[in-house]
Protein backbone atom coordinates (compact mmCIF):
# COMPACT_ATOMS: atom_id res chain seq x y z
CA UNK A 1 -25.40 -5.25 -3.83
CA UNK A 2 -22.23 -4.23 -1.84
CA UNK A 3 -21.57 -0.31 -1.29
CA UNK A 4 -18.49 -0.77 -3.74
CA UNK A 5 -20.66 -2.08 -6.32
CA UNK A 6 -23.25 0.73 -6.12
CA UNK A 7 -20.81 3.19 -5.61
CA UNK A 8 -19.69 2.13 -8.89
CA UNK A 9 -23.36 1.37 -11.10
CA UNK A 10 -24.47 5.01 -9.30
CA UNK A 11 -21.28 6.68 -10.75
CA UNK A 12 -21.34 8.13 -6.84
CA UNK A 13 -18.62 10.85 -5.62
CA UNK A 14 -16.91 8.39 -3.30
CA UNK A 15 -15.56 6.72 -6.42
CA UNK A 16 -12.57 9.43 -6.30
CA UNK A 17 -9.76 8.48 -3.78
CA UNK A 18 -9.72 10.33 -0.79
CA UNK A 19 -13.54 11.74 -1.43
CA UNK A 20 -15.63 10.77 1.17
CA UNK A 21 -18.74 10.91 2.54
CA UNK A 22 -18.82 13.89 4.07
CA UNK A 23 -17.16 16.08 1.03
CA UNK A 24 -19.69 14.20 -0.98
CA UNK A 25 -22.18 15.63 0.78
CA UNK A 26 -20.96 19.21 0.54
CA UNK A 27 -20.44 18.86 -2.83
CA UNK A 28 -24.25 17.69 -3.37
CA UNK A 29 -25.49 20.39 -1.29
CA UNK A 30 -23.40 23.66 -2.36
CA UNK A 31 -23.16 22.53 -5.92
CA UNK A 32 -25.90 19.80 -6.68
CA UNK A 33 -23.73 17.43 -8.01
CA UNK A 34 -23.28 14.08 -6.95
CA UNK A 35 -21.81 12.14 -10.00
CA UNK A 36 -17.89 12.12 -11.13
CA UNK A 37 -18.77 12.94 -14.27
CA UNK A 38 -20.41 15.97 -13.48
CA UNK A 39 -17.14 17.01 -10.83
CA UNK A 40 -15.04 16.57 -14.47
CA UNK A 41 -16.55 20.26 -15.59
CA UNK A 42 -16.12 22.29 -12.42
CA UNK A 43 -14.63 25.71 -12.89
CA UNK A 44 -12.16 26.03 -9.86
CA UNK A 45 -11.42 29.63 -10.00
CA UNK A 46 -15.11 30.30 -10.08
CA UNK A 47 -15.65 28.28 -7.22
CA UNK A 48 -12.89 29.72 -5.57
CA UNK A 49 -14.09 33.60 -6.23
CA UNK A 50 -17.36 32.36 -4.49
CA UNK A 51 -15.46 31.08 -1.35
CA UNK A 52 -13.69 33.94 -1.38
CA UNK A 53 -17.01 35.80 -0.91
CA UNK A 54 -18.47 33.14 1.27
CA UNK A 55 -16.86 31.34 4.06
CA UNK A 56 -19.86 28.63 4.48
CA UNK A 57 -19.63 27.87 0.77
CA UNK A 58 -17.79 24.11 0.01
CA UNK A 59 -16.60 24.40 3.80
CA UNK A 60 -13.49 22.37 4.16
CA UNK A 61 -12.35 22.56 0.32
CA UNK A 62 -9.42 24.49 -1.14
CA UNK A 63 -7.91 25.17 -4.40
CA UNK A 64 -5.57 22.55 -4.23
CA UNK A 65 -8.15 19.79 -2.84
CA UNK A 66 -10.62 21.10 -5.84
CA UNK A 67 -7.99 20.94 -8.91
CA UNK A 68 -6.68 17.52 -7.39
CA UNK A 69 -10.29 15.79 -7.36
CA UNK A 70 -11.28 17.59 -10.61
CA UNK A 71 -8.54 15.37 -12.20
CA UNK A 72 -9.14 12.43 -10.39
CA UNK A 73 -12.30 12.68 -11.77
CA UNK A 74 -11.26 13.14 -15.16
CA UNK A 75 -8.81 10.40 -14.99
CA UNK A 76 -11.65 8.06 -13.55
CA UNK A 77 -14.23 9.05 -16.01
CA UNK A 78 -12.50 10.30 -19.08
CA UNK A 79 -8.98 9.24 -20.14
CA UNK A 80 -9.56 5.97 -17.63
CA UNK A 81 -5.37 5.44 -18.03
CA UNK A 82 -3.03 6.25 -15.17
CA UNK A 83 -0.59 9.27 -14.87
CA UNK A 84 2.98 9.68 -13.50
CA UNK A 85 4.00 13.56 -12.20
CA UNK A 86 7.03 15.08 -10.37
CA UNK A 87 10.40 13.70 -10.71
CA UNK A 88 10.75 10.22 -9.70
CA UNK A 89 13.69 7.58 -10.59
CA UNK A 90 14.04 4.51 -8.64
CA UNK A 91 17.62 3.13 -7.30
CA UNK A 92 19.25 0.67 -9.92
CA UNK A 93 20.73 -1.87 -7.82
CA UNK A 94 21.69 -5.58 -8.45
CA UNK A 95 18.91 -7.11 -5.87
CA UNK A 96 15.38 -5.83 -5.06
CA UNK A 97 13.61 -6.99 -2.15
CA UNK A 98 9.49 -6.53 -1.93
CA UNK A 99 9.07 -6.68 1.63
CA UNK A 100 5.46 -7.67 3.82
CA UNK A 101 4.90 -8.83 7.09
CA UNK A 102 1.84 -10.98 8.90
CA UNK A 103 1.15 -10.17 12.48
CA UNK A 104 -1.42 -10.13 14.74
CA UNK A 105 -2.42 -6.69 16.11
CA UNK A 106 -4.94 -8.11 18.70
CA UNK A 107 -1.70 -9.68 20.17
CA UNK A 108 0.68 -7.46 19.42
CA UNK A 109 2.70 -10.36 17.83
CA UNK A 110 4.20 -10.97 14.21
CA UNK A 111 4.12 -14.18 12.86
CA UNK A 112 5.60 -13.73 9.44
CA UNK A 113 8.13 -11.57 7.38
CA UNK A 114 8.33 -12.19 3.43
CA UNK A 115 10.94 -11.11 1.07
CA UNK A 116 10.45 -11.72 -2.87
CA UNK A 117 13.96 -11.29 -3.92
CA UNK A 118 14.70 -10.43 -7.47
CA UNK A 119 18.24 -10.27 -9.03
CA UNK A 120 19.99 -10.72 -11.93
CA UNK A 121 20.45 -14.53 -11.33
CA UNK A 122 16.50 -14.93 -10.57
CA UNK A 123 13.52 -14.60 -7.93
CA UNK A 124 12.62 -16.08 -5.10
CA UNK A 125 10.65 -15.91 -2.10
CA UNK A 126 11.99 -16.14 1.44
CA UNK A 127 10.28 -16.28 4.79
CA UNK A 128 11.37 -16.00 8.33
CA UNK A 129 8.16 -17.30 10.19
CA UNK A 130 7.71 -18.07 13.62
CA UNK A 131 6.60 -21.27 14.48
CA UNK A 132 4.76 -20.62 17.92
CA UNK A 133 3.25 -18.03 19.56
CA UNK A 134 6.00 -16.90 21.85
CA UNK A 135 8.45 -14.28 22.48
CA UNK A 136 11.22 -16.36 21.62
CA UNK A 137 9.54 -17.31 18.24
CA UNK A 138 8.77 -14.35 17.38
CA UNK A 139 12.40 -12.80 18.17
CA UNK A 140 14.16 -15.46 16.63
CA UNK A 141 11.60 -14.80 13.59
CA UNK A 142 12.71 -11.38 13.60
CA UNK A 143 16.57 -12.12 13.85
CA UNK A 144 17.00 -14.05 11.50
CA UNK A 145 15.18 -11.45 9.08
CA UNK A 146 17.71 -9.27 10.14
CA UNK A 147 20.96 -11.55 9.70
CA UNK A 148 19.69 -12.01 5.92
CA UNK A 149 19.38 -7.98 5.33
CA UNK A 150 23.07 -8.37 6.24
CA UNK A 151 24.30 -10.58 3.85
CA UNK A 152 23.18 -8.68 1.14
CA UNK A 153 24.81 -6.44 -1.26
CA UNK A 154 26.36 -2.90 0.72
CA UNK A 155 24.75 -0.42 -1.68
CA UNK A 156 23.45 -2.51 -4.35
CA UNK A 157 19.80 -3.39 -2.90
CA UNK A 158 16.42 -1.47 -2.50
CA UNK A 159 13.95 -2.35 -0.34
CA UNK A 160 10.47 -1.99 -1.31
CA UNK A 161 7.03 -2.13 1.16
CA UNK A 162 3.67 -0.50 1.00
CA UNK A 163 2.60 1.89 3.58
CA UNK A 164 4.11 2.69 6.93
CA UNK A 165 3.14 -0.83 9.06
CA UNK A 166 6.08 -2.43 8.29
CA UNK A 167 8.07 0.79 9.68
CA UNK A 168 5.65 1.47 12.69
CA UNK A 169 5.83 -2.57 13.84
CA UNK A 170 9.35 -2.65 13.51
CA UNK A 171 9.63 0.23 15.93
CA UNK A 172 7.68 -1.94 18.21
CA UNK A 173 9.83 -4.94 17.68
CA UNK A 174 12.81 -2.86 18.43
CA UNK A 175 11.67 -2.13 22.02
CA UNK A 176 10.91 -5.49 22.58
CA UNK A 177 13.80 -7.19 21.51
CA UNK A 178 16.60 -4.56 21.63
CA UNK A 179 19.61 -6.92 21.31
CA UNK A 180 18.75 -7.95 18.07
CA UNK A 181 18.86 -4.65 16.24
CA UNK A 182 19.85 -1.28 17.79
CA UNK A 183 17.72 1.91 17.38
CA UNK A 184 20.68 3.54 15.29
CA UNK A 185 20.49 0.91 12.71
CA UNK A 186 16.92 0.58 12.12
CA UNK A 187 16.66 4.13 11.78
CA UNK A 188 19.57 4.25 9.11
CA UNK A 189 17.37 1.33 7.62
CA UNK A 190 13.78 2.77 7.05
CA UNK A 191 15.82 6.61 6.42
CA UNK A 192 18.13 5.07 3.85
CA UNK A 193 17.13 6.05 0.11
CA UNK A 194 16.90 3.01 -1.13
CA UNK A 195 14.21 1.46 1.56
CA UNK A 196 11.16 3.14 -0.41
CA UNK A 197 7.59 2.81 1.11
CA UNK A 198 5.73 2.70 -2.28
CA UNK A 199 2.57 3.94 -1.13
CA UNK A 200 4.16 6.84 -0.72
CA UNK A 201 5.29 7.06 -4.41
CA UNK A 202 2.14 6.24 -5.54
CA UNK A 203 0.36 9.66 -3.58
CA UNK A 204 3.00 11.71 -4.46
CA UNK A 205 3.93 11.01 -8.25
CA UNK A 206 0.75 8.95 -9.95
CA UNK A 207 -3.29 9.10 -10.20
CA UNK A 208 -4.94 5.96 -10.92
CA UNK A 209 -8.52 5.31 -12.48
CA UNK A 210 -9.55 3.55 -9.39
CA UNK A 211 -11.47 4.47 -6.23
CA UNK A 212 -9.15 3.00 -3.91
CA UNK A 213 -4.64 3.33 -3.78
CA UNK A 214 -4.64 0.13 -1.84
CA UNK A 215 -2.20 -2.53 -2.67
CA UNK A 216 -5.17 -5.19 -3.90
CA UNK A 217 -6.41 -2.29 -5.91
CA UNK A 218 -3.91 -1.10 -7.79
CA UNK A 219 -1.79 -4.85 -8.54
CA UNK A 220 -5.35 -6.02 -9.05
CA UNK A 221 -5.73 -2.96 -12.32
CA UNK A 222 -2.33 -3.73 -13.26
CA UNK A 223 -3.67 -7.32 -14.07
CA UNK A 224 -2.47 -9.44 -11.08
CA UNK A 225 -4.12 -12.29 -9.02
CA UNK A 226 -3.64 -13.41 -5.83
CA UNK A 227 -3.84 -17.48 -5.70
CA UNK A 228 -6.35 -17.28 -2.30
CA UNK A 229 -9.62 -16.56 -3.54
CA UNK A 230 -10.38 -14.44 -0.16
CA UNK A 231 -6.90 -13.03 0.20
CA UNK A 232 -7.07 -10.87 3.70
CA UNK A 233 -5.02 -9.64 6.55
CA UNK A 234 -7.95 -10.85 8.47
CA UNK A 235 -7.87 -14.38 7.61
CA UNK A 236 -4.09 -14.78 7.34
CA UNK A 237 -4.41 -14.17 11.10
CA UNK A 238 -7.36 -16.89 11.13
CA UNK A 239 -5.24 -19.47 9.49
CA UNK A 240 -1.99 -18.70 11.47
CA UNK A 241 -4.45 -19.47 14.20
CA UNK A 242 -5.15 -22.47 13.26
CA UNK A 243 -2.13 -23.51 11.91
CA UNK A 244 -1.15 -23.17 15.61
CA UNK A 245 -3.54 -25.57 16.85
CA UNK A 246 -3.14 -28.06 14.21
CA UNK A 247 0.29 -27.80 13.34
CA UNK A 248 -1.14 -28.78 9.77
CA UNK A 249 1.87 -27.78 7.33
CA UNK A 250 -1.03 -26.99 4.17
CA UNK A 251 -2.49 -23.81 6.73
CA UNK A 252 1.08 -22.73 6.85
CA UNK A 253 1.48 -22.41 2.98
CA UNK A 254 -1.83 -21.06 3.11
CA UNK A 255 -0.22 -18.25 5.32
CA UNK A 256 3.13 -18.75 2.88
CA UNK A 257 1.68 -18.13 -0.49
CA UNK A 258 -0.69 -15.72 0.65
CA UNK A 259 2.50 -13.29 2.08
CA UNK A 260 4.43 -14.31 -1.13
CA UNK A 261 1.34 -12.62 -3.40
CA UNK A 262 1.50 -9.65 -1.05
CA UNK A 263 5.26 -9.08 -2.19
CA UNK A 264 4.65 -9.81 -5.56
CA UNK A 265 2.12 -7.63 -6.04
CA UNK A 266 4.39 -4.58 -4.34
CA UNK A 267 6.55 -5.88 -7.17
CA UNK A 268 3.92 -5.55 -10.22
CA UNK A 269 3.01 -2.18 -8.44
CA UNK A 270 6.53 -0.79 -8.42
CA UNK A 271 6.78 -2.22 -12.19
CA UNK A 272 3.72 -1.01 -13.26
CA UNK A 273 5.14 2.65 -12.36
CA UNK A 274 8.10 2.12 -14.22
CA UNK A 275 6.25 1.29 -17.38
CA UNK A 276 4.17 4.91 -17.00
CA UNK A 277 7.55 6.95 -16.57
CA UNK A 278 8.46 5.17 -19.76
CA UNK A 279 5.36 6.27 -21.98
């Protein structure tokens, strides 16, 4: 049985995002509880007045970390739906772009930037993949990324991506390849409102009934399915890999559809939300 799995038949603390071991452990040991079910009837303030007369007691926990898991737990355990808090309105625009890149960290070298575009004349998906392992690939790659952001719409696009790679690797690219983008630029790019890292969104305004905010989580409870049936980072890398010794053109789709499930799932993500701020 895989850790995930028990975690799950045992009903086990680590269930709750951003619980882990180690506040498990406290919580078994100052409280005796070791279930999510059981976290759903703590009494923060008590707890709290008992800190306040003990420094040792739930070492490393505050109000606001208590009250936070307490409903994570409910949500988990209880009302098992997802909730929406804070003010949060996404841009209206004409064209959406869900944004992921492929690259190879061991290298320091990305292979692979996918854009699912949706407007109001349709959706597609468009990569800018390099075809070797090389600098030049990999700028060209990158330019011509770049010279496609700049045909769109002034104004009337949002760019969506999931978690702060994309931003972080770009910086990188930047210092490689300074001619084809200058620092000013990509700064006014990832700052601009309308370039939203949605992982972001999802810590700050929802709670899911899951154990994990990952983007294969969460599309994955919103009902989608990735093609692959061992969708990874990990093996994209494999595959490009191999795609680079073989030059066979069905490893490249591999790499292809794989990317193109990664922005369509930032899509159902970013949908799903939408749907909970309507209810």
């Amino acid at each position: 049985m895989s850790c995930k799995k028990w975690c799950k038949s045992t009903d086990d603390l680590t269930n709750i995002f951003f619980l882990g071991r180690t506040k498990r452990d406290t919580m078994a040991q100052d409280l005796g509880i070791s279930k999510v079910r059981e976290l759903c009837s703590i009494n923060v303030e008590r707890l709290i007045f008992e800190k306040s007369k003990n420094k040792n007691f739930l070492k490393g926990f505050g109000e606001s970390t208590l009250t936070q898991l307490k409903k994570r737990a409910n949500i988990l355990a209880l009302t098992k739906k997802p909730v929406t808090f804070g003010q949060l309105e996404f841009p209206r625009v004409s064209v959406e772009l869900f944004f992921d890149i492929e690259d190879d960290p061991t290298q320091d070298f990305v292979y692979l930037h996918g854009v699912y575009e949706r407007s109001i004349s349709g959706s597609k998906f468009i990569d800018f993949t390099a075809k070797g392992n090389t600098p030049d690939a990999e700028k060209e790659a990158w330019q011509r990324f770049w010279e496609y952001i700049r045909t769109l719409p002034s104004d009337d696009y949002a760019v969506y991506y999931y978690s702060h790679h994309e931003k972080t690797t770009y910086k990188r690219l930047r210092k490689k390849y300074p001619e084809v983008i200058s620092d000013e630029e990509l700064t006014a790019f990832f700052d601009g409102p309308k370039v939203i890292d949605l992982y972001k969104v999802v810590l700050k305004h929802t709670d899911w009934p899951v154990s994990s905010y990952s983007l294969k989580e969460l599309a994955t409870y919103l009902g989608f399915k990735w093609r692959d049936e061992t969708p990874s980072g990990a093996l994209s890398i494999q595959w490009y890999n191999d795609y680079l010794k073989t030059g066979d053109q069905k490893i490249l789709n591999r790499i292809l559809e794989y990317n193109e499930d990664d922005c369509r799932a930032t899509m159902v993500v970013k949908d799903g939300i939408v749907q909970l701020l309507k209810k």
